[in-house]
N, C-alpha and C. Protein backbone atom coordinates (compact mmCIF):
# COMPACT_ATOMS: atom_id res chain seq x y z
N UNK A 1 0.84 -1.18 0.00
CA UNK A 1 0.00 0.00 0.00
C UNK A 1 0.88 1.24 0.00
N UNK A 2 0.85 2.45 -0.80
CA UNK A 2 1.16 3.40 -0.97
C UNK A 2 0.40 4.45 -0.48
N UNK A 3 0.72 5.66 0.10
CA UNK A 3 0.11 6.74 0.99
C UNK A 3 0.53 7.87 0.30
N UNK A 4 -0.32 8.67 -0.25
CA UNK A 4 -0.09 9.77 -0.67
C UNK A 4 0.62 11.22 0.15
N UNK A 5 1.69 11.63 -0.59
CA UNK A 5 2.51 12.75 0.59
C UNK A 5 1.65 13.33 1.74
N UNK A 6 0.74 14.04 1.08
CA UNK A 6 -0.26 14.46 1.88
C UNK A 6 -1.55 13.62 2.59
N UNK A 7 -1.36 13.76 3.86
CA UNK A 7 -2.12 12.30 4.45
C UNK A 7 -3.00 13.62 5.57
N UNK A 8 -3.45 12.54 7.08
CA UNK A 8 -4.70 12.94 7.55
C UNK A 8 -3.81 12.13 9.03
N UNK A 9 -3.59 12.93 10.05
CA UNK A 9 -3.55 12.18 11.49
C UNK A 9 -4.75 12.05 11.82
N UNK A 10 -5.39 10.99 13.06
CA UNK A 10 -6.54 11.50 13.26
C UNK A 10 -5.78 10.54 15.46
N UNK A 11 -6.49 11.28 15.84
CA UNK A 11 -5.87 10.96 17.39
C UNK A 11 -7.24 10.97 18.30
N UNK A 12 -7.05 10.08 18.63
CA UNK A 12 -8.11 9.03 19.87
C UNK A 12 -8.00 9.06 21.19
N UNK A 13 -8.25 9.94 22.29
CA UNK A 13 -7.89 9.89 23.31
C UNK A 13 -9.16 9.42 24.26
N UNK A 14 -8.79 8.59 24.59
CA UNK A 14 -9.82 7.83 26.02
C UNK A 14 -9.02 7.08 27.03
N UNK A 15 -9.57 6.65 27.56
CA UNK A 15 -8.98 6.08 28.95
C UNK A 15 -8.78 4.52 28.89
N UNK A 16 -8.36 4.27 29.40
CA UNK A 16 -7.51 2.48 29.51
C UNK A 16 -8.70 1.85 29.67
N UNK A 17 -9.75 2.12 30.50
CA UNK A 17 -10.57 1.24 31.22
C UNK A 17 -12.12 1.48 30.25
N UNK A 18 -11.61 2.27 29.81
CA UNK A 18 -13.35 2.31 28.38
C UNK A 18 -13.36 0.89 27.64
N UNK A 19 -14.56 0.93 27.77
CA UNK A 19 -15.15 -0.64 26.97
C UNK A 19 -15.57 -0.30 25.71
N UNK A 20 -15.82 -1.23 24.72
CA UNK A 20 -16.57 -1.16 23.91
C UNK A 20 -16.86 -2.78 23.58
N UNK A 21 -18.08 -3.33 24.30
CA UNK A 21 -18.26 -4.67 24.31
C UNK A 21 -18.17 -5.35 25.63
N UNK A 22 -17.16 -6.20 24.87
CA UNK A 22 -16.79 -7.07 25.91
C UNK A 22 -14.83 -7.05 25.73
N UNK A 23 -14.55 -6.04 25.24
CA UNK A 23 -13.40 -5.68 24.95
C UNK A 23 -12.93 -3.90 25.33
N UNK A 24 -11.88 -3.76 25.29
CA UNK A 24 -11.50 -2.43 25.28
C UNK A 24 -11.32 -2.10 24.68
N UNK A 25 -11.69 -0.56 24.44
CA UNK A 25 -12.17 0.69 23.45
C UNK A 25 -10.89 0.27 22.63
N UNK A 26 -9.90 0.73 22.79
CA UNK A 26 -8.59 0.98 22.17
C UNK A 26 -8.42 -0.28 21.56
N UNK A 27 -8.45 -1.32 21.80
CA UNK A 27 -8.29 -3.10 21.15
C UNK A 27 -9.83 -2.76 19.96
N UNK A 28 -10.79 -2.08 20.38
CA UNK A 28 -12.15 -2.60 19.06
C UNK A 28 -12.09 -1.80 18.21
N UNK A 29 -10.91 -0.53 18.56
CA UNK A 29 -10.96 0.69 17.30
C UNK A 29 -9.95 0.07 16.37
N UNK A 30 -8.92 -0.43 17.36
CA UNK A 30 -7.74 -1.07 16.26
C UNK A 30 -7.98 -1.68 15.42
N UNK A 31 -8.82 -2.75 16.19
CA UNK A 31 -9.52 -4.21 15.32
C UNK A 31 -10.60 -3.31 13.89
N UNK A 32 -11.18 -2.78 14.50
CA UNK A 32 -11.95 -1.99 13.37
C UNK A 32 -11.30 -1.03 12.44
N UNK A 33 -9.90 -0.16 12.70
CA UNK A 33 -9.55 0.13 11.59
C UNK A 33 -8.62 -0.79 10.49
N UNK A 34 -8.24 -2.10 11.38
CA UNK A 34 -7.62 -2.82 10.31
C UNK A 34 -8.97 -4.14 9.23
N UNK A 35 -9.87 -4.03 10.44
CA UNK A 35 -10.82 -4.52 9.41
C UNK A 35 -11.43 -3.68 7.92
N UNK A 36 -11.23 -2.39 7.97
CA UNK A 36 -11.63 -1.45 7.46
C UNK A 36 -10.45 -1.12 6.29
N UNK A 37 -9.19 -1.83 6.57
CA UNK A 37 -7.81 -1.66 5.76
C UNK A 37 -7.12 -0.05 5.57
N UNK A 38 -7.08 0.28 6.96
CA UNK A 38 -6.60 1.25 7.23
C UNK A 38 -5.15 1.02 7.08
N UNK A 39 -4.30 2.13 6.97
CA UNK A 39 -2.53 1.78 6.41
C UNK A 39 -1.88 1.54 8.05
N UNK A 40 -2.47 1.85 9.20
CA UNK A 40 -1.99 1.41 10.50
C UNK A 40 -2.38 2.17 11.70
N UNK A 41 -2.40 1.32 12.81
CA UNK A 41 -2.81 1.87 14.11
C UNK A 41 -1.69 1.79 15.23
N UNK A 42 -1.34 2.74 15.88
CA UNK A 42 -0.62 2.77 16.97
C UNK A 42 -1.32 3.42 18.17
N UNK A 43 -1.48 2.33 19.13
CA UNK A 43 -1.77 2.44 20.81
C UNK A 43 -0.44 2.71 21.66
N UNK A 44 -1.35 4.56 22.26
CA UNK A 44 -0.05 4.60 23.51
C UNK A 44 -0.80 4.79 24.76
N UNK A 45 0.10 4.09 26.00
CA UNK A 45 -0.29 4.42 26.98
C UNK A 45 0.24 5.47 27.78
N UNK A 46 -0.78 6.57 28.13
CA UNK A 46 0.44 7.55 29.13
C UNK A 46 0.05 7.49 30.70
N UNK A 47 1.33 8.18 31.02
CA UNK A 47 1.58 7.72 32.40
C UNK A 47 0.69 8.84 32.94
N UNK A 48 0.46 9.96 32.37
CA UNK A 48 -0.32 10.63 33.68
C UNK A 48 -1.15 11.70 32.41
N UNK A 49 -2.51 11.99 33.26
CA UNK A 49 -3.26 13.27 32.31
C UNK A 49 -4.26 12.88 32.67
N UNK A 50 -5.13 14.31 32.25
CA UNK A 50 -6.63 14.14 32.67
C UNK A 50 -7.35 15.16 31.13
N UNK A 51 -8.64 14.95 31.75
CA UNK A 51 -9.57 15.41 30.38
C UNK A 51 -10.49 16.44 30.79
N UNK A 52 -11.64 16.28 30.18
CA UNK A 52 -12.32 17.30 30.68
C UNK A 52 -13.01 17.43 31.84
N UNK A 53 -13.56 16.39 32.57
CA UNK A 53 -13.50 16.17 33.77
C UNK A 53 -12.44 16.82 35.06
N UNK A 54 -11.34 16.96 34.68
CA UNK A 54 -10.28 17.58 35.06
C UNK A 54 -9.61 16.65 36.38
N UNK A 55 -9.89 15.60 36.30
CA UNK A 55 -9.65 14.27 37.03
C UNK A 55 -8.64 13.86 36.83
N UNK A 56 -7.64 13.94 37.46
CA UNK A 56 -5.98 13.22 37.14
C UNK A 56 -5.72 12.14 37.15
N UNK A 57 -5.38 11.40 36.38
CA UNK A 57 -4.91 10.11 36.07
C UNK A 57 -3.63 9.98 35.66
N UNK A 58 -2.62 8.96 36.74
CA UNK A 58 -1.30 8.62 37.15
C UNK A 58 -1.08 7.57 37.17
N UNK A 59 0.15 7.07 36.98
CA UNK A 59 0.94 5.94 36.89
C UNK A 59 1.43 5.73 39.03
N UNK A 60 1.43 6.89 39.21
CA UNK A 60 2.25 7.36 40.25
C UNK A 60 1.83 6.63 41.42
N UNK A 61 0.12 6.66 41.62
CA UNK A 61 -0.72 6.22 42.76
C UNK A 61 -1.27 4.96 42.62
N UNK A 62 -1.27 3.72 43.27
CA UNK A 62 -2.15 2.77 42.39
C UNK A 62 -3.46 2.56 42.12
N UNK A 63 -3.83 3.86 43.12
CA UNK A 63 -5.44 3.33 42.94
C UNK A 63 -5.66 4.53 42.09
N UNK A 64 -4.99 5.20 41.40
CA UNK A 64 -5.32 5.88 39.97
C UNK A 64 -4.60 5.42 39.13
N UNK A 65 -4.10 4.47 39.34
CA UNK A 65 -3.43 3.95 37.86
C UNK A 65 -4.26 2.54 36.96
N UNK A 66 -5.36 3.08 37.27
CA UNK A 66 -6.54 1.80 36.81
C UNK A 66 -7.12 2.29 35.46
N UNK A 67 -7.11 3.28 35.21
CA UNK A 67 -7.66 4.47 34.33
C UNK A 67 -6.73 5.13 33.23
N UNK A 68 -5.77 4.74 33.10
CA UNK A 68 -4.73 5.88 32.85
C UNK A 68 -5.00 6.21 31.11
N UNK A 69 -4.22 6.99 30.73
CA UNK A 69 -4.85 7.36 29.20
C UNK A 69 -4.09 6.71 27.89
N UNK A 70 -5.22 6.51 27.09
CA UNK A 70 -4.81 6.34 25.74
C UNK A 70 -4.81 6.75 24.55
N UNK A 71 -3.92 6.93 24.01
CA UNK A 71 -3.89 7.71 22.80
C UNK A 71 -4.16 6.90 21.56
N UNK A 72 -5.17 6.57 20.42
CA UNK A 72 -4.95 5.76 19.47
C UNK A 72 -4.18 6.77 18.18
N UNK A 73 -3.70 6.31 17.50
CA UNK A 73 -2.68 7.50 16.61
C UNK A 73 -3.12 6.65 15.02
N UNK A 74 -3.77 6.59 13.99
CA UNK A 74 -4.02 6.75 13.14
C UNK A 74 -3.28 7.39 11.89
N UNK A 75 -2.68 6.75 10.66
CA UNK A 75 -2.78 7.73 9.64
C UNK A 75 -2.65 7.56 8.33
N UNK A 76 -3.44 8.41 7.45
CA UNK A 76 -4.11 7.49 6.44
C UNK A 76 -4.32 8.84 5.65
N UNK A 77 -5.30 8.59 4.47
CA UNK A 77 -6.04 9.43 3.58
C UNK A 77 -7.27 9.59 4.44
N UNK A 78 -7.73 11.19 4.22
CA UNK A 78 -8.99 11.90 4.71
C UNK A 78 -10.36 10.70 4.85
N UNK A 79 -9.78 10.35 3.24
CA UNK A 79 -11.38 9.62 2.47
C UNK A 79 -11.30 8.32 3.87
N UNK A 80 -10.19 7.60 3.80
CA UNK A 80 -9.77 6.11 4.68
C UNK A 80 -10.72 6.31 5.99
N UNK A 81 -10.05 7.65 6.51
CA UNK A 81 -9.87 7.65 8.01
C UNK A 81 -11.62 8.07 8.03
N UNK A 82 -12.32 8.53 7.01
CA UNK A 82 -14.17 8.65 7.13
C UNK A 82 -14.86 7.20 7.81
N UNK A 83 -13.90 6.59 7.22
CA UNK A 83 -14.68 5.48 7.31
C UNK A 83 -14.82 4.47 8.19
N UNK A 84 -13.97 5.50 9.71
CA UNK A 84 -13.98 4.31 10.78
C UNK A 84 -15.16 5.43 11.49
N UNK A 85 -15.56 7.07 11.25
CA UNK A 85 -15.65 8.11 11.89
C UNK A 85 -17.58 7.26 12.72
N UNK A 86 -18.23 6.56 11.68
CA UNK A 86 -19.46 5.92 12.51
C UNK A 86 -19.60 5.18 13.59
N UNK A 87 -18.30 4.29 13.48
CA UNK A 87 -17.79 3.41 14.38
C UNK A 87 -17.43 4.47 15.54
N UNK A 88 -16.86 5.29 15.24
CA UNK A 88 -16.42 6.49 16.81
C UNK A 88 -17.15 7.04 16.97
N UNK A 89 -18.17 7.65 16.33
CA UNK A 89 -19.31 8.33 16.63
C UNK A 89 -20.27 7.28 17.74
N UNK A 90 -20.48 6.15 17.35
CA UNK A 90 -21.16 5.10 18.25
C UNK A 90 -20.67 4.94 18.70
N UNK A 91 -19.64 4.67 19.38
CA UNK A 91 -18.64 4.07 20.53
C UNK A 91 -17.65 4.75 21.11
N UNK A 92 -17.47 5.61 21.73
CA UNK A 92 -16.29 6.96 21.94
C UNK A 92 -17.71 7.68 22.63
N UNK A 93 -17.60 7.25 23.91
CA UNK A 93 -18.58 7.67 24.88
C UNK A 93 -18.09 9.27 25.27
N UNK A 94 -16.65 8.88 26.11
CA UNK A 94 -15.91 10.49 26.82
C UNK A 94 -14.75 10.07 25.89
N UNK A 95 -14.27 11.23 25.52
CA UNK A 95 -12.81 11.20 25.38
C UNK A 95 -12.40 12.28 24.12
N UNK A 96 -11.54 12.62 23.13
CA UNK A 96 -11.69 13.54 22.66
C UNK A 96 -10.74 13.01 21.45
N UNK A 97 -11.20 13.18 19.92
CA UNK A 97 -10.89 12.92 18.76
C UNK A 97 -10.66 13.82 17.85
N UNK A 98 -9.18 14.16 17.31
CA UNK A 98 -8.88 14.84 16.78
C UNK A 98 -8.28 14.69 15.14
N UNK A 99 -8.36 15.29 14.33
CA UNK A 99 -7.89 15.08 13.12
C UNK A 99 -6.96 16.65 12.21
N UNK A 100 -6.06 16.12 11.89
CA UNK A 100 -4.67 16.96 10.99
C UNK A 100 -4.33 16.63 10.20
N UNK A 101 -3.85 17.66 9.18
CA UNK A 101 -2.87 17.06 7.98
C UNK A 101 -1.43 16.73 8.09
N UNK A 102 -0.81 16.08 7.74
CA UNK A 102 0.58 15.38 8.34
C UNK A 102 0.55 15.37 6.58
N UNK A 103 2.41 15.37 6.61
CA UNK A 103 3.33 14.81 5.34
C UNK A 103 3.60 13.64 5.88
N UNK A 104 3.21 12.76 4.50
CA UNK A 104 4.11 11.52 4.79
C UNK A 104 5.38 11.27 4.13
N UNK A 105 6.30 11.54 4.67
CA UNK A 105 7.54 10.76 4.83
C UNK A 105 7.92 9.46 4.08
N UNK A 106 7.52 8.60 4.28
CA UNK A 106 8.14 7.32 4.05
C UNK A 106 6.66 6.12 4.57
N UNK A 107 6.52 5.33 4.17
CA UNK A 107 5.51 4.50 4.36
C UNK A 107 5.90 2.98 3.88
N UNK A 108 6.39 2.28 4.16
CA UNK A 108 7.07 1.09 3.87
C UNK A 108 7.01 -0.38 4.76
N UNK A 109 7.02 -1.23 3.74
CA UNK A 109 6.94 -2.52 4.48
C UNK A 109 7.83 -4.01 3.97
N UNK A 110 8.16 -4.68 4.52
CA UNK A 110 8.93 -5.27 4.00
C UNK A 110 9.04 -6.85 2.64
């Protein structure tokens, strides 16, 4: 698969402990953008942050480190990345979804 220079970030932020199912949010978006043949998904976990709630979530404490945040990182063509946007619209309860234009660089596989 080839990616045109000009591509589309699109960034997923929710929390570790969001469901969607009987699975977690971040595992059913992945699963759904590669069912969808998206060019790739990267899950991060961070150690500390909060949202709009303004509720801190840490690595630091253990009984806040149950929650902590995730970033899904996406990136693709505009048209691609439409086509997971129903799937997040239904399922992406709290959390906050963002989308940019990014150069792509290099896109390669072996």
């Amino acid at each position: 698969m080839k990616l045109p220079e000009d591509g589309k970030l699109l960034r997923i932020f929710v929390g570790e402990s969001d469901r969607c199912g009987d699975r977690p949010l971040y595992e059913a978006v992945t699963l759904k953008a590669r069912e969808l043949g998206l060019a790739g998904a990267t899950v991060l976990r961070g150690i500390m942050g909060f949202g709009a709630d303004s509720r801190m979530h840490t690595a630091k404490l253990l009984e806040l480190s149950e929650d902590l945040p995730v970033v899904i990182e996406l990136v693709d063509t505009g048209a691609n990345l439409e086509k997971l946007m129903p799937f997040l619209d239904e399922n992406v309860k709290e959390g906050l979804i963002t989308l940019e234009d990014v150069k792509v660089v290099k896109y390669r596989h072996s």
